[in-house]
Protein backbone atom coordinates (compact mmCIF):
# COMPACT_ATOMS: atom_id res chain seq x y z
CA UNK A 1 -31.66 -29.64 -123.86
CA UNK A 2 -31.11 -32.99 -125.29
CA UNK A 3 -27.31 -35.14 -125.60
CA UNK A 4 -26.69 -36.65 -128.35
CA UNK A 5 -27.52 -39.84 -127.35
CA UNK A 6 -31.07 -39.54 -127.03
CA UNK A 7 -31.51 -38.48 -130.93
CA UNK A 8 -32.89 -41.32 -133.50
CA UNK A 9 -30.02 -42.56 -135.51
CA UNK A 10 -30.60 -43.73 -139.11
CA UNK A 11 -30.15 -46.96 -140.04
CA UNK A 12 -31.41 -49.47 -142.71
CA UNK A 13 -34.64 -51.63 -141.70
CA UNK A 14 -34.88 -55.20 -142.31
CA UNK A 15 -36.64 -54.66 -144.99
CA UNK A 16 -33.83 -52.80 -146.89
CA UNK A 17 -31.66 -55.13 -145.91
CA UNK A 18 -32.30 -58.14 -148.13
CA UNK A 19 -33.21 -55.95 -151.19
CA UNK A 20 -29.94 -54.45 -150.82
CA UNK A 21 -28.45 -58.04 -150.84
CA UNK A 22 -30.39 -59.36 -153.46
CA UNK A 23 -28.95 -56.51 -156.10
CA UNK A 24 -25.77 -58.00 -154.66
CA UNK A 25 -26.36 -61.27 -155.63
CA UNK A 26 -27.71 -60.19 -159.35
CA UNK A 27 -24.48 -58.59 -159.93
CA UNK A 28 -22.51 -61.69 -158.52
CA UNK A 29 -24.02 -64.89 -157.90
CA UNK A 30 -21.46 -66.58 -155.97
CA UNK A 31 -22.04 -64.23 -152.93
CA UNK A 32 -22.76 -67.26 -150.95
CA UNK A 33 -22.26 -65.06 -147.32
CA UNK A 34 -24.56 -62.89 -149.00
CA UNK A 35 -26.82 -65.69 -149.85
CA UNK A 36 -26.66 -66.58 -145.89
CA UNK A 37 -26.88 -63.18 -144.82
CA UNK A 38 -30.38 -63.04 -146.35
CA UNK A 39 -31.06 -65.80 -144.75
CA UNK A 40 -30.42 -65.44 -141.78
CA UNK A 41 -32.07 -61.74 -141.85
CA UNK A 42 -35.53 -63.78 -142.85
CA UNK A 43 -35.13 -65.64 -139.54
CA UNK A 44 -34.53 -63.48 -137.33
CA UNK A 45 -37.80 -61.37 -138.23
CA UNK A 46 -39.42 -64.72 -138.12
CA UNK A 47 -40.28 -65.62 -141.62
CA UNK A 48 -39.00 -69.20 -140.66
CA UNK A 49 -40.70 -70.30 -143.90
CA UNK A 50 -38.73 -67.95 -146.46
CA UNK A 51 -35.69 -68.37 -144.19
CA UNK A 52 -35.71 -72.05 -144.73
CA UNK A 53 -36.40 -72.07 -148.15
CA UNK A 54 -32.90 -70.23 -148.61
CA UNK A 55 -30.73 -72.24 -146.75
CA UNK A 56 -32.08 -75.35 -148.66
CA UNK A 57 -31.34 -73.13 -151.63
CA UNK A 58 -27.82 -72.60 -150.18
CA UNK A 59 -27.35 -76.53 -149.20
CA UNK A 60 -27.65 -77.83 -152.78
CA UNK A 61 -24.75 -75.61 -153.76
CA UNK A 62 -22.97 -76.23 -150.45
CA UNK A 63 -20.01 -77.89 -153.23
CA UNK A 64 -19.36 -74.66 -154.91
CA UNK A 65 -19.22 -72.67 -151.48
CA UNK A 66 -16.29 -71.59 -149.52
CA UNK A 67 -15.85 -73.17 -146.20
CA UNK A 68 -15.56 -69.85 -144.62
CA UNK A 69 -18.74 -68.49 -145.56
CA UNK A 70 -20.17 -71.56 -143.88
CA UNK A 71 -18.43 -71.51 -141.43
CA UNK A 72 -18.87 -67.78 -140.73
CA UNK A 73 -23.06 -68.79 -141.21
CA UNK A 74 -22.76 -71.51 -138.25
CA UNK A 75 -21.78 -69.03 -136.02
CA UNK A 76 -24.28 -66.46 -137.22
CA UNK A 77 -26.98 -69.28 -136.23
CA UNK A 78 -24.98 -69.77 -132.66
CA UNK A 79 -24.87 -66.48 -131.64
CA UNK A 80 -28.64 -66.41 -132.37
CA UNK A 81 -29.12 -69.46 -130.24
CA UNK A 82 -26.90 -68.09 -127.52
CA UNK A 83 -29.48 -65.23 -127.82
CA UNK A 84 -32.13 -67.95 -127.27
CA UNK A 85 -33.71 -67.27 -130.41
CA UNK A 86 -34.52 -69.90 -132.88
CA UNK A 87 -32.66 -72.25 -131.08
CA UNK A 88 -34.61 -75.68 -132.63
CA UNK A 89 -34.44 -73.84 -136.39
CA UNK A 90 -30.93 -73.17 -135.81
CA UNK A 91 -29.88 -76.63 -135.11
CA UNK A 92 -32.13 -77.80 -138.32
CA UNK A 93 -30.11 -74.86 -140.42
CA UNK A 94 -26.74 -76.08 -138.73
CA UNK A 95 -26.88 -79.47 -139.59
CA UNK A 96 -27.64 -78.93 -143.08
CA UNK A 97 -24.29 -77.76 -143.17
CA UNK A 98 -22.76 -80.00 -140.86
């Protein structure tokens, strides 16, 4: 007999994730934590490349954004450094926004 706790549970993959998002974001563009959620989903499955590209993306509007969505992104990239993952890309990201 098996608990409960040793069946799968369901849950989106990383994959899903941004496609999800990016329906979002055709419906309404100015889901900048969104925007930043993407993001930060293409880092941490290491496309550092796509990842980037975004937050560049994201930095040329940084005018039209709320503060808290940045704000809430910075510590998105500090928990992942506190993690000590992508600690050097993080810092890159962060001052963008800095």
């Amino acid at each position: 007999h098996r608990d409960l706790h040793s069946f799968p549970t369901r849950r989106s993959s990383d994959l899903e994730f941004p496609l999800y998002s990016k329906k979002a974001i055709e419906l309404d563009p100015t889901l900048y934590f969104v925007k930043f959620n993407i993001a930060l989903a293409y880092l941490k499955s290491g496309d550092v490349t796509e990842a980037f590209k975004l937050y560049g993306e994201l930095k040329m509007d940084k005018k039209h954004i709320p503060a808290r969505d940045i704000d809430a992104a910075i510590l998105d990239l500090r928990d992942l450094k506190k993690k000590g993952l992508y600690i050097h890309e993080s810092d890159e990201i962060i001052k963008l926004f800095m």
